[in-house]
C-alpha atoms as a PDB file:
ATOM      1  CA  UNK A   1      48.979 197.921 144.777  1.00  0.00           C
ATOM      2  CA  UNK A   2      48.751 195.083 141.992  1.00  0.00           C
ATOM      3  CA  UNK A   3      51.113 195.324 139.488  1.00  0.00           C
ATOM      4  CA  UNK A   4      50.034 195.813 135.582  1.00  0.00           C
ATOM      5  CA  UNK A   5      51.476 193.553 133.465  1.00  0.00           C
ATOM      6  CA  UNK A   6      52.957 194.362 130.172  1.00  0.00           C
ATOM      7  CA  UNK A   7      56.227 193.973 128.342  1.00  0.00           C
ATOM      8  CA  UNK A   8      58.887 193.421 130.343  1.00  0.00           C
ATOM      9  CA  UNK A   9      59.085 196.743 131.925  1.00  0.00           C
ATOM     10  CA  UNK A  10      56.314 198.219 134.135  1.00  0.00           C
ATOM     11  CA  UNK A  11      55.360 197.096 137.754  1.00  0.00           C
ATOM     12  CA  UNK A  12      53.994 198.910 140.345  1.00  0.00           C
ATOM     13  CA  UNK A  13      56.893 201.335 142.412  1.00  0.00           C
ATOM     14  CA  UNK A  14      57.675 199.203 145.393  1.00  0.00           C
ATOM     15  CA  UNK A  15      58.326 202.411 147.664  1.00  0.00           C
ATOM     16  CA  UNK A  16      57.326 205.974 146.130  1.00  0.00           C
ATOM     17  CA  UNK A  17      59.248 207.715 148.307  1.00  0.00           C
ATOM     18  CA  UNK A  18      62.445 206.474 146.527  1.00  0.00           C
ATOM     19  CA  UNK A  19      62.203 207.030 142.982  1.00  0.00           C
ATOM     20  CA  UNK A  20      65.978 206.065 142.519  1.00  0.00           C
ATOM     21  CA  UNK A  21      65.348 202.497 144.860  1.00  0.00           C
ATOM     22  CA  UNK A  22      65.056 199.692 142.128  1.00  0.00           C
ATOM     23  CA  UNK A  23      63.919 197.356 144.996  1.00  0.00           C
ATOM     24  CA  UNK A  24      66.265 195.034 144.625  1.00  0.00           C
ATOM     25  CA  UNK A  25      67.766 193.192 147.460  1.00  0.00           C
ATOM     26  CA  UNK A  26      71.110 193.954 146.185  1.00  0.00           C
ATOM     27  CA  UNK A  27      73.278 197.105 144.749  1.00  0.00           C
ATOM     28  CA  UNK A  28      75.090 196.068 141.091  1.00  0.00           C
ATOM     29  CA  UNK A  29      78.571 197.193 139.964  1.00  0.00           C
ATOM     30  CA  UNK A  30      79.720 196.652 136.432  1.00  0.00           C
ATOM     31  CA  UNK A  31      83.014 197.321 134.568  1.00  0.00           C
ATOM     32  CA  UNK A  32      85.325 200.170 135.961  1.00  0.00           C
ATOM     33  CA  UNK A  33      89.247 200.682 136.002  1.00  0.00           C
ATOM     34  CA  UNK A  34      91.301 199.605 138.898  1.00  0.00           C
ATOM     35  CA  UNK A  35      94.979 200.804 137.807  1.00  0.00           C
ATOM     36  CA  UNK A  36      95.327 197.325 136.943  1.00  0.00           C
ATOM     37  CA  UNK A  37      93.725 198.063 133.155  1.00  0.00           C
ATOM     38  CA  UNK A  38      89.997 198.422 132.479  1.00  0.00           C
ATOM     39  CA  UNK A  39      87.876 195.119 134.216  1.00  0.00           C
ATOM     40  CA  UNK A  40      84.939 192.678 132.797  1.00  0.00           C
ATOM     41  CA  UNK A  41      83.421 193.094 136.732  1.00  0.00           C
ATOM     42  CA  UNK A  42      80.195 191.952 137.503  1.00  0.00           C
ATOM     43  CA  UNK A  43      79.604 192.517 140.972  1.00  0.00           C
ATOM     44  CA  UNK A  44      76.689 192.764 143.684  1.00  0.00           C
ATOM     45  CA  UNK A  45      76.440 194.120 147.460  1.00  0.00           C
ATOM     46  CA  UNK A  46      74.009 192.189 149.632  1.00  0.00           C
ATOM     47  CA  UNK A  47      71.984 195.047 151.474  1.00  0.00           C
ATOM     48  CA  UNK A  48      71.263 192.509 154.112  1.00  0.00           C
ATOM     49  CA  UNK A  49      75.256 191.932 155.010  1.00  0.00           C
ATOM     50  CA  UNK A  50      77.433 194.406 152.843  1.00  0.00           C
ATOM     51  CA  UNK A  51      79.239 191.673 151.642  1.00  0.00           C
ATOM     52  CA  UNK A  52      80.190 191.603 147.960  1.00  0.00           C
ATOM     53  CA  UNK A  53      79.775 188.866 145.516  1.00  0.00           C
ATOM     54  CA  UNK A  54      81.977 188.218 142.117  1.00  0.00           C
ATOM     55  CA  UNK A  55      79.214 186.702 139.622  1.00  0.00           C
ATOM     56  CA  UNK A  56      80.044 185.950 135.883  1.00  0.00           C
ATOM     57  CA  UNK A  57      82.389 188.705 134.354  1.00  0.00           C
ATOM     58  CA  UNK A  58      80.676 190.646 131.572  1.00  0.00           C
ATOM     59  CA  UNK A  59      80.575 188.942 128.748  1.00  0.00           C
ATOM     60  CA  UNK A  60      81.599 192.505 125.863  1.00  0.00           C
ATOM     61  CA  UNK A  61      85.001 194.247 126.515  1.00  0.00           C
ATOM     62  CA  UNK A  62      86.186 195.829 129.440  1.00  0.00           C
ATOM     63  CA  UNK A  63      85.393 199.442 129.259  1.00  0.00           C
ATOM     64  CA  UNK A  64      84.440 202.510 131.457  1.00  0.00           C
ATOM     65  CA  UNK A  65      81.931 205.292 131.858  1.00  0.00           C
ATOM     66  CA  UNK A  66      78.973 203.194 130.959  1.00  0.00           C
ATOM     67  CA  UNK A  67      75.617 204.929 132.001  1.00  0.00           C
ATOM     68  CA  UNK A  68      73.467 203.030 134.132  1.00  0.00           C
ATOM     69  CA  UNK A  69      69.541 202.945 134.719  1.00  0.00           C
ATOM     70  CA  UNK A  70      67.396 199.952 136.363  1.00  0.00           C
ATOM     71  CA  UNK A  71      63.979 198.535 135.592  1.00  0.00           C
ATOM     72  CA  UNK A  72      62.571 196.415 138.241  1.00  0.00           C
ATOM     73  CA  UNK A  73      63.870 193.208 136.386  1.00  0.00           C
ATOM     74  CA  UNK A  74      67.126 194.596 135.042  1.00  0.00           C
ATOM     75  CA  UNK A  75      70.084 196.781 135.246  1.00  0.00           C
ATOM     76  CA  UNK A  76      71.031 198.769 132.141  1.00  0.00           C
ATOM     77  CA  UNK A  77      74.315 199.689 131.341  1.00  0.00           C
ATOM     78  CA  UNK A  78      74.694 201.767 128.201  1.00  0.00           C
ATOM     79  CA  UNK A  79      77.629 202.751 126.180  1.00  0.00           C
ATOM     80  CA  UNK A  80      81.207 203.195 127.434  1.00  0.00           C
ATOM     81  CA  UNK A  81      84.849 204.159 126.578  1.00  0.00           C
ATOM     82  CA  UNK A  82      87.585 201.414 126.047  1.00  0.00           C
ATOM     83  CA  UNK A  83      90.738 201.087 125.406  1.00  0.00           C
ATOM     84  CA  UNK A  84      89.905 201.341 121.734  1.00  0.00           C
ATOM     85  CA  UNK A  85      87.339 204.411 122.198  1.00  0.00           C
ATOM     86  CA  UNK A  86      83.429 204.417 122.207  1.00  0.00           C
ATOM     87  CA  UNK A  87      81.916 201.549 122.560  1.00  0.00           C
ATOM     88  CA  UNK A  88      78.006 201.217 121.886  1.00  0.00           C
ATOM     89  CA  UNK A  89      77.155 198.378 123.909  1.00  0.00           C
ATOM     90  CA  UNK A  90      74.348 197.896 126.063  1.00  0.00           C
ATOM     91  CA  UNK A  91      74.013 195.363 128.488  1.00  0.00           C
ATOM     92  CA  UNK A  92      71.797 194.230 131.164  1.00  0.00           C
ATOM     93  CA  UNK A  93      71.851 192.109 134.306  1.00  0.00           C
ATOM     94  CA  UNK A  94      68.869 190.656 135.889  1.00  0.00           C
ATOM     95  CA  UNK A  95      67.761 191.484 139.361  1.00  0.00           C
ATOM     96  CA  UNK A  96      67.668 188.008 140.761  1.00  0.00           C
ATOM     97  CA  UNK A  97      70.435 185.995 139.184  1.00  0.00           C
ATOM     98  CA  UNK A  98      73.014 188.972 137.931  1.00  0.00           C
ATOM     99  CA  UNK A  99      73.451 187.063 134.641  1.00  0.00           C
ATOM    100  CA  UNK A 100      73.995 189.253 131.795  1.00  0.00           C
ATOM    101  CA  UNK A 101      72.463 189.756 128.140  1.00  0.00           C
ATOM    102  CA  UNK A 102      73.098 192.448 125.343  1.00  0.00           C
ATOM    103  CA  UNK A 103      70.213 194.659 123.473  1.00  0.00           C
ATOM    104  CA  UNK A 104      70.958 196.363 120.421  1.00  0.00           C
ATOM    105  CA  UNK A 105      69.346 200.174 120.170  1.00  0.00           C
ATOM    106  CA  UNK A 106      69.811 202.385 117.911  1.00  0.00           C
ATOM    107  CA  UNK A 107      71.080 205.935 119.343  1.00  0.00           C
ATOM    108  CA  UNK A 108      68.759 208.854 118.352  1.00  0.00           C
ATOM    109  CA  UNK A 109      70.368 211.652 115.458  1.00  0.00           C
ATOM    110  CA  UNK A 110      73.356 208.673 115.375  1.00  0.00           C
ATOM    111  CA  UNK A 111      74.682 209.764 118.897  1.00  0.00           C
ATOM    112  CA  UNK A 112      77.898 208.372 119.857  1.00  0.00           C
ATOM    113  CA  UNK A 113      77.692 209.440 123.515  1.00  0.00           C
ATOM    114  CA  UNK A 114      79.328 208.563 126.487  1.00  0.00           C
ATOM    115  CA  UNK A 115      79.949 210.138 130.457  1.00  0.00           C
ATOM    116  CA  UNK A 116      76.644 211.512 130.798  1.00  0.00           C
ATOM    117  CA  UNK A 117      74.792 212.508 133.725  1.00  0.00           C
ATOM    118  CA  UNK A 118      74.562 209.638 136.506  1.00  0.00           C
ATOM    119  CA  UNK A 119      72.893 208.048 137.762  1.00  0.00           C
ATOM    120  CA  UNK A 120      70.415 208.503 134.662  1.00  0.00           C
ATOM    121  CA  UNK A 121      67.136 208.955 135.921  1.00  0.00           C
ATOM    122  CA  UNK A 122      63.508 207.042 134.844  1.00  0.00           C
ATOM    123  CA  UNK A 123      59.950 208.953 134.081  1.00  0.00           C
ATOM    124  CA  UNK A 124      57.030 207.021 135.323  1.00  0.00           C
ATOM    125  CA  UNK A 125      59.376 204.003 135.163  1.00  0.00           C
ATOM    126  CA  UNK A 126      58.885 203.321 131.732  1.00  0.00           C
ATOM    127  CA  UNK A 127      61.927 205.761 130.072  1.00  0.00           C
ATOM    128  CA  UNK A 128      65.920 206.412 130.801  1.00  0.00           C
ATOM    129  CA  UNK A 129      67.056 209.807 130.004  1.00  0.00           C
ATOM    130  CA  UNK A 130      70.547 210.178 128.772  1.00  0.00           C
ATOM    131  CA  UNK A 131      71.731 213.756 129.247  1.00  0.00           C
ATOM    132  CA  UNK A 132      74.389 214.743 127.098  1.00  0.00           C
ATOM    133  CA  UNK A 133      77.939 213.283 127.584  1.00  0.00           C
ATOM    134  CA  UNK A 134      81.022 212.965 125.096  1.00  0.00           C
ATOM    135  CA  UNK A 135      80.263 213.014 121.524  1.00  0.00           C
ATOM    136  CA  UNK A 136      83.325 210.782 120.458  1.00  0.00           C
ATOM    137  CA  UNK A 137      82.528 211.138 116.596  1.00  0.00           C
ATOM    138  CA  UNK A 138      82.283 215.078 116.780  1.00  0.00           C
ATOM    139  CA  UNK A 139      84.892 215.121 119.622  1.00  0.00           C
ATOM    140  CA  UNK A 140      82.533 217.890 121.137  1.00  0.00           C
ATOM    141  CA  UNK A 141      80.746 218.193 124.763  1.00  0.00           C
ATOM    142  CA  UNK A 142      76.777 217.042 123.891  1.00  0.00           C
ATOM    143  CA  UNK A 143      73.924 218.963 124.173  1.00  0.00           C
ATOM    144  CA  UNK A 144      71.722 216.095 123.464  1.00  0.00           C
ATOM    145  CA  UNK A 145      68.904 214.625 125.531  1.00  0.00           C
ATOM    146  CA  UNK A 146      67.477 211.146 124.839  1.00  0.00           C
ATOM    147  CA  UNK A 147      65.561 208.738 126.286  1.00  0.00           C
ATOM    148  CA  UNK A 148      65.220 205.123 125.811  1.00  0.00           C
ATOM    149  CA  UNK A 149      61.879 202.972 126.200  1.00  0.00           C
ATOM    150  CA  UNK A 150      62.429 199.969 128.007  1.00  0.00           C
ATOM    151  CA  UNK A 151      59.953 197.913 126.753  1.00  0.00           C
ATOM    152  CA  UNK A 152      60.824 198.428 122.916  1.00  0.00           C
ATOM    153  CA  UNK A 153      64.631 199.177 123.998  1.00  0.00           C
ATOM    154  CA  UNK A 154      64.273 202.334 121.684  1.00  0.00           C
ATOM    155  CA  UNK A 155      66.042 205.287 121.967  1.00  0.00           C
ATOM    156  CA  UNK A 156      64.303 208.718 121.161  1.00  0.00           C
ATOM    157  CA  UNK A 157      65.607 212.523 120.736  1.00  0.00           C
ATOM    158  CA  UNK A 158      63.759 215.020 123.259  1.00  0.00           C
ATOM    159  CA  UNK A 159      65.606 217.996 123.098  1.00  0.00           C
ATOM    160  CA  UNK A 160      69.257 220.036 123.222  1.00  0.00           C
ATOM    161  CA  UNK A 161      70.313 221.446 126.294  1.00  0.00           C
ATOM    162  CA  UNK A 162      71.744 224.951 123.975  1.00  0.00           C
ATOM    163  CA  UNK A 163      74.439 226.311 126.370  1.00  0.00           C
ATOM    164  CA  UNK A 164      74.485 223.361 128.533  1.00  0.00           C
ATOM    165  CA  UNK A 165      76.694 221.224 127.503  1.00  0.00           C
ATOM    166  CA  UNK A 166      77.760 219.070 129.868  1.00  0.00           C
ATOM    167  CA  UNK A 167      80.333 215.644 130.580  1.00  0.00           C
ATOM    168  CA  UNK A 168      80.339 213.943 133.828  1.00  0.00           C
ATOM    169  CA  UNK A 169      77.779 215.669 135.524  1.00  0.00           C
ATOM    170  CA  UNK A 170      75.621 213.953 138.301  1.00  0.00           C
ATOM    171  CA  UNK A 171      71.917 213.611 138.390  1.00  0.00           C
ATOM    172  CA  UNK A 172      70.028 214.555 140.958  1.00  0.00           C
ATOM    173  CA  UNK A 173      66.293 213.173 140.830  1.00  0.00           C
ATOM    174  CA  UNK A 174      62.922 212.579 141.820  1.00  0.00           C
ATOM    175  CA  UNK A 175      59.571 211.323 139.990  1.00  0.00           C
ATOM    176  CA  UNK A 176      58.730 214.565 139.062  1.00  0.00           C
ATOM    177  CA  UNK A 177      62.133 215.946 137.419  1.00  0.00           C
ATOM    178  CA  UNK A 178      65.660 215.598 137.496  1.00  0.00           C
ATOM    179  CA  UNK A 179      68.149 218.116 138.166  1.00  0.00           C
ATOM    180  CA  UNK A 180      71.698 217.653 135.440  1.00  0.00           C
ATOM    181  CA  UNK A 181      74.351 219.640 138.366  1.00  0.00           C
ATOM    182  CA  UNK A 182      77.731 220.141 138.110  1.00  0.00           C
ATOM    183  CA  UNK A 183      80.319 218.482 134.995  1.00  0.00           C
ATOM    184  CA  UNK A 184      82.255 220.010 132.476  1.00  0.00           C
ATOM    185  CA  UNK A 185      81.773 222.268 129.904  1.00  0.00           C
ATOM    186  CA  UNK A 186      82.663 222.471 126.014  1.00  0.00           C
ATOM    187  CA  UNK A 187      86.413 223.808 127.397  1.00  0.00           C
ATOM    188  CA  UNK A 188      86.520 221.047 130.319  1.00  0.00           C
ATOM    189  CA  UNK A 189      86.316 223.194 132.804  1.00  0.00           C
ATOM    190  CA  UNK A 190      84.033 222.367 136.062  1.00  0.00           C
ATOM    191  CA  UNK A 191      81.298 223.814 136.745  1.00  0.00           C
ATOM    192  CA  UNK A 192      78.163 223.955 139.100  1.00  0.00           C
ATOM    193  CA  UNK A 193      75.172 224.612 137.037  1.00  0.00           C
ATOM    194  CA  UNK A 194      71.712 223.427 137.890  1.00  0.00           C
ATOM    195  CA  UNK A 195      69.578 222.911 135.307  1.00  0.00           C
ATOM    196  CA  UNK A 196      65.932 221.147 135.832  1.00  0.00           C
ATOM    197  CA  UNK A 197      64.139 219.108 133.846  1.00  0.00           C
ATOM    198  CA  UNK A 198      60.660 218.221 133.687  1.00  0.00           C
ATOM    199  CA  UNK A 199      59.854 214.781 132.525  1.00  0.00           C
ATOM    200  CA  UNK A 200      56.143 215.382 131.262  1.00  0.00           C
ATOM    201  CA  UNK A 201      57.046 218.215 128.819  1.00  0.00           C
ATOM    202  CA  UNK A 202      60.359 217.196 128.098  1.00  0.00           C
ATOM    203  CA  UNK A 203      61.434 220.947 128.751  1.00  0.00           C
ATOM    204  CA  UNK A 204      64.438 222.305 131.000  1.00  0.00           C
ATOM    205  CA  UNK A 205      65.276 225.267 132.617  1.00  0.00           C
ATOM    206  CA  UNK A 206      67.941 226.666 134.900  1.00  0.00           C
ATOM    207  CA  UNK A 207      67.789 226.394 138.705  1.00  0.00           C
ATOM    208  CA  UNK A 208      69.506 227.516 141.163  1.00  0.00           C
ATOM    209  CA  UNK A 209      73.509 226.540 140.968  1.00  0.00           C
ATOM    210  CA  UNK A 210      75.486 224.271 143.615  1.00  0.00           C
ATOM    211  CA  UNK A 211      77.767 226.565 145.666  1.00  0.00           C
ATOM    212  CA  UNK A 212      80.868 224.811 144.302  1.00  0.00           C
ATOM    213  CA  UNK A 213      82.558 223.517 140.953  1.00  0.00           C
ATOM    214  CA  UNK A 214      83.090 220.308 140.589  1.00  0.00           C
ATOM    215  CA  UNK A 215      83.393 217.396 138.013  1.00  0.00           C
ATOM    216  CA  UNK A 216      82.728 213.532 138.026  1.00  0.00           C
ATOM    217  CA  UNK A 217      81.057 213.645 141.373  1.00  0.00           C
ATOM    218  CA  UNK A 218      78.785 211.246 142.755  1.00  0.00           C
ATOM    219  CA  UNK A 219      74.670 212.026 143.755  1.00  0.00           C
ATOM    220  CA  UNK A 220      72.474 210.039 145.323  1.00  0.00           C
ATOM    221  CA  UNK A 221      68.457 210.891 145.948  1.00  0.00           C
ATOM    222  CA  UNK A 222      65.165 210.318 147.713  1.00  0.00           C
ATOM    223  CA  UNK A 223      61.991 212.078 146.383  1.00  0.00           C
ATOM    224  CA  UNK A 224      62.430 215.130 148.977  1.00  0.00           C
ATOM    225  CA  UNK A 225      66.345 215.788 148.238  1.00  0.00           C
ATOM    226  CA  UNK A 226      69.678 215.328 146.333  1.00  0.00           C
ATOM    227  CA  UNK A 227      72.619 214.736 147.711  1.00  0.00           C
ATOM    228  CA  UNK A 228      75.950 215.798 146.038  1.00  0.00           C
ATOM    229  CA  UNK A 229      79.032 213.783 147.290  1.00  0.00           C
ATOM    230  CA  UNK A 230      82.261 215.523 147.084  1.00  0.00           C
ATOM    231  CA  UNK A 231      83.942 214.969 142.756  1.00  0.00           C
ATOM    232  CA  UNK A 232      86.724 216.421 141.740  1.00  0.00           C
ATOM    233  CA  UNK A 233      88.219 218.451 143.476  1.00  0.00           C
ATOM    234  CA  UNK A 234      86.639 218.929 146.305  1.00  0.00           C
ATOM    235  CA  UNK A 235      87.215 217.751 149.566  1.00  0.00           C
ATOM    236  CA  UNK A 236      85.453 215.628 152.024  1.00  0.00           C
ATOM    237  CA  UNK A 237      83.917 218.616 153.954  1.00  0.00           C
ATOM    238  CA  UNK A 238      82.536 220.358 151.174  1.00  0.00           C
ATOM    239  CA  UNK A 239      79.495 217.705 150.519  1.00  0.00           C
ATOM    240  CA  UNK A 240      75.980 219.732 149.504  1.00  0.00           C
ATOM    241  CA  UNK A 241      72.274 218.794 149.597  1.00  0.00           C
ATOM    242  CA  UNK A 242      69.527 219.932 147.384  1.00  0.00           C
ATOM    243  CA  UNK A 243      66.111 220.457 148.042  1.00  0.00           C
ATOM    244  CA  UNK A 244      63.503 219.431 145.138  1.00  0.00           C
ATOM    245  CA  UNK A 245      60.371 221.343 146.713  1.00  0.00           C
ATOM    246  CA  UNK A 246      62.561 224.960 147.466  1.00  0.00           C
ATOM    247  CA  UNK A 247      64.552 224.476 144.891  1.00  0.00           C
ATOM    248  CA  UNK A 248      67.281 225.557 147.915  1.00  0.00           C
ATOM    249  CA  UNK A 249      71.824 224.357 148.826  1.00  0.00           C
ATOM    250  CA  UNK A 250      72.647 223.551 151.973  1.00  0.00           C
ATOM    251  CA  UNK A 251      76.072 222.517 153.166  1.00  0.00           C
ATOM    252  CA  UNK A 252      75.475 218.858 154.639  1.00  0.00           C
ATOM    253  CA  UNK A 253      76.927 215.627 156.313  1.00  0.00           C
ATOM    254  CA  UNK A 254      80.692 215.320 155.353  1.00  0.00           C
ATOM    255  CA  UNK A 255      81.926 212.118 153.664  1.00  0.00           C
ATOM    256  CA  UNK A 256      82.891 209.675 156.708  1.00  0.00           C
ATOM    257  CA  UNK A 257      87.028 210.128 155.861  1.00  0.00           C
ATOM    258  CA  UNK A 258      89.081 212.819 155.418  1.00  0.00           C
ATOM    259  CA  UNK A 259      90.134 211.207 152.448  1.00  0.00           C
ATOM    260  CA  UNK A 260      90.969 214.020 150.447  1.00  0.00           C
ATOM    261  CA  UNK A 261      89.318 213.907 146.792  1.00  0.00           C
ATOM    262  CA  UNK A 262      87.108 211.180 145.872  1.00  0.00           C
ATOM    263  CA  UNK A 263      85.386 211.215 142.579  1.00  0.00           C
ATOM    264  CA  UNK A 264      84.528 208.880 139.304  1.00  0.00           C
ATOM    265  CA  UNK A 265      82.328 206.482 142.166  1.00  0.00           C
ATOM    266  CA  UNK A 266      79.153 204.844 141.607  1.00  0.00           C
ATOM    267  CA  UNK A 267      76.108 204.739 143.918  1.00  0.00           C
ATOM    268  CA  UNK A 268      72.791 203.538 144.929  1.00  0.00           C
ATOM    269  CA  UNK A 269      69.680 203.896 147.060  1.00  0.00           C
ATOM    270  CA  UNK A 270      67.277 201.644 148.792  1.00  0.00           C
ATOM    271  CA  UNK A 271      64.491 202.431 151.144  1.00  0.00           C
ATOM    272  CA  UNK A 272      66.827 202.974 154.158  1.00  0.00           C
ATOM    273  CA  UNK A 273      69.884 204.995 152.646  1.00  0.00           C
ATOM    274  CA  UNK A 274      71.926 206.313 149.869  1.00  0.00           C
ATOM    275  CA  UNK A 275      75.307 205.309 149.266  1.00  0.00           C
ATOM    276  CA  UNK A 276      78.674 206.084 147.121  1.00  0.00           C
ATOM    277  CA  UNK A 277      80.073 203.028 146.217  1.00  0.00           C
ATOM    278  CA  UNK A 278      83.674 202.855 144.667  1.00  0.00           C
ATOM    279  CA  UNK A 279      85.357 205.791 143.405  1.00  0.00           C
ATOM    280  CA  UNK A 280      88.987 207.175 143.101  1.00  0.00           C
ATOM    281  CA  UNK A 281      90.734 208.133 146.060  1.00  0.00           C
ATOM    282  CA  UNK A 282      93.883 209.316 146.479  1.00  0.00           C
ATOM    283  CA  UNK A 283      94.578 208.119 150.094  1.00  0.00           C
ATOM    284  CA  UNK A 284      92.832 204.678 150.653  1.00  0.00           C
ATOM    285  CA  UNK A 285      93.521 201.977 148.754  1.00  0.00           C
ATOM    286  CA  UNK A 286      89.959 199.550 149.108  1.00  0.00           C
ATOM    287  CA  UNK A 287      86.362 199.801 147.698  1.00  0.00           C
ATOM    288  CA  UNK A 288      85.038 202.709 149.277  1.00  0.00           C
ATOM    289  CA  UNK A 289      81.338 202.186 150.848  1.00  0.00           C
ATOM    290  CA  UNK A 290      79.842 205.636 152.411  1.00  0.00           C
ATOM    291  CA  UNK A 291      75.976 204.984 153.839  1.00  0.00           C
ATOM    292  CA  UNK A 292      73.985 207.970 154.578  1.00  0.00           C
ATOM    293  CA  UNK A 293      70.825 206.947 156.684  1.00  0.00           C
ATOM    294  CA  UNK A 294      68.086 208.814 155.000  1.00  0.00           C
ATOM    295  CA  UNK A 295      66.293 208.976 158.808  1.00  0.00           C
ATOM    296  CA  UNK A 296      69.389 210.141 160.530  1.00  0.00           C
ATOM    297  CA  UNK A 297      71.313 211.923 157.656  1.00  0.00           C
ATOM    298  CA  UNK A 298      74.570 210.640 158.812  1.00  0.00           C
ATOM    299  CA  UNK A 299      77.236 208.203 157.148  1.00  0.00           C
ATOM    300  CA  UNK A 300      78.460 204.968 158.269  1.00  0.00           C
ATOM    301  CA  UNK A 301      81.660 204.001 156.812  1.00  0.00           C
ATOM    302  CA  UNK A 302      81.231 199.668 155.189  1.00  0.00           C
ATOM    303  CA  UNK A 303      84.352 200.305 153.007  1.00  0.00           C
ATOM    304  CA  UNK A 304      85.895 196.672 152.875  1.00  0.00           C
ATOM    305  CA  UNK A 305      88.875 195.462 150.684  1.00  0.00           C
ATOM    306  CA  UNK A 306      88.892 192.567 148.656  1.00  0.00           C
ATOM    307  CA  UNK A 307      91.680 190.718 146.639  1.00  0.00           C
ATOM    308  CA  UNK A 308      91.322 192.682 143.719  1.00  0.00           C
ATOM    309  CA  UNK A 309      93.903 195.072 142.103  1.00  0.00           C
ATOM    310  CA  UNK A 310      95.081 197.644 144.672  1.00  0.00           C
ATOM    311  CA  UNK A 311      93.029 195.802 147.797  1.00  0.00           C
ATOM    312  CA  UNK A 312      89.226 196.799 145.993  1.00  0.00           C
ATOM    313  CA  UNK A 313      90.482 200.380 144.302  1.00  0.00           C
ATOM    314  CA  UNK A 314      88.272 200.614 141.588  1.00  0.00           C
ATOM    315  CA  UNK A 315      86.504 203.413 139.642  1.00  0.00           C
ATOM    316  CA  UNK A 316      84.448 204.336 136.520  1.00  0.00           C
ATOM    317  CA  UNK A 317      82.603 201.804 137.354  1.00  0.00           C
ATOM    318  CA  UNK A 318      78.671 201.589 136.743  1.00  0.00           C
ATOM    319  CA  UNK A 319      76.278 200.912 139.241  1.00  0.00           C
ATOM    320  CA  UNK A 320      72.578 201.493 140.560  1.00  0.00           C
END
């Protein structure tokens, strides 16, 4: 397929079966909070030796929470909470290099949002949808959905999700729609509601629920299913998969450590597997690495340390 030029956003899909692949050769982390204070990280994972590289720290204030979404040039990462409160930042890092820039855009209804649903999804690869989070300025649970158009860096209201409010929920998507699962509610308490959206009409509805609460999880997708990775609190056995087509749970692979809870990772996909990457655990001290092999559907464990805070303990952080 030849790819069709225009600004600085579309190319042709470089695998369709992986919506949530950027094709990069390498996984980005940015940011996070080690229990050493809130970090400038800018980090990347080779997928070709699962060795981790320390490139130029981010350049804005160490923060947390930031939503991420990739283009096939660039990672965005989008708003944030620091020490201070909300931040509005965005910032990007480039595919090839990982050196970082900031874009100014304008939130949609003056949205000060933060922890929404991650990873936050793409339509046709030309839009990020931001699905609710924490309204700092109203100190309320969102109900807003917005999405921003990468090659005018604009961001646009779609709808409210009225009765869905949701922080720290996980995304679970494919090129048709994405599913918002899981998160908390106006009160903060976990829950496991589906809801799916359709990109084309910019219209939701509710689907069928995961079979267990849970906050600040981590999900990871190809274009046939979602996978949920334990969150808080569940436990390493208690892992679920979601099919798009049957719109159907199933209990799947556990995580590769009985580890207890792990939640507030990151994660990414290539061609060959999704992954959690980071997140807080309360056993292991190191950067936590699970791999599940999308032709086996089983985990290999590439956790590593490194000489960071607490051996590589790091999460909140934001990656794709």
């Amino acid at each position: 397929m030849i790819p069709i030029p225009s600004p600085n956003w579309y190319i042709a899909p470089y695998n369709s079966k992986f919506t949530q692949a950027t094709g990069f050769n390498k996984g980005f982390i940015a940011f996070g909070d080690r229990f050493g204070g809130y970090t400038q990280f800018n980090r990347s994972l080779s997928f070709a030796t699962y060795t981790e590289t320390i490139n130029t720290p981010m350049s804005t204030a160490a923060r947390i929470m930031a939503m991420a979404c990739a283009s096939p040039t660039h990672v965005y990462l989008m708003t944030g909470y620091s020490s201070t409160g909300y931040v509005a930042t965005v910032n990007k890092l480039t595919s090839n290099t990982s050196t970082e820039s900031t874009v100014n855009i304008n939130w949609a209804l003056g949205s000060t949002r933060r922890g929404g649903s991650v990873p936050c999804p793409h339509f046709n690869r030309s839009r990020m949808y931001i699905f609710m989070g924490f309204d700092d300025y109203h100190q309320v649970v969102s109900t807003t959905i917005s999405f921003v158009t990468q090659n005018t860096d604009t961001d646009t209201y779609a709808t409210d999700l009225f009765g869905g409010a949701r922080h720290l929920a996980i995304t679970l998507f494919n090129s048709v729609q994405a599913h918002i699962v899981g998160g908390y509610d106006q009160n903060l308490n976990s829950t496991n509601t589906n809801y799916r959206y359709l990109y084309a009409t910019d219209t939701y509805a509710s689907a069928n629920n995961d079979t267990i609460n849970h906050g600040q999880s981590q999900g990871f997708s190809s274009n046939v299913a979602g996978y949920r990775v334990q969150g808080y609190p569940i436990f390493h056995t208690q892992n679920t998969k979601y099919t798009f087509s049957n719109d159907t749970w199933a209990a799947t692979t556990n995580s590769p450590e009985n580890n207890g809870k792990c939640f507030a990772g990151s994660q990414y996909v290539n061609e060959y597997e999704g992954a959690l990457w980071c997140g807080y655990n309360d056993v292991f001290a190191k950067r936590l690495l699970y791999r599940l092999s999308w032709a086996t559907e089983t985990y290999t464990n590439s956790s590593y340390t490194t000489a960071d805070v607490n051996n590589g303990f790091l999460f909140y952080a934001s990656g794709y």
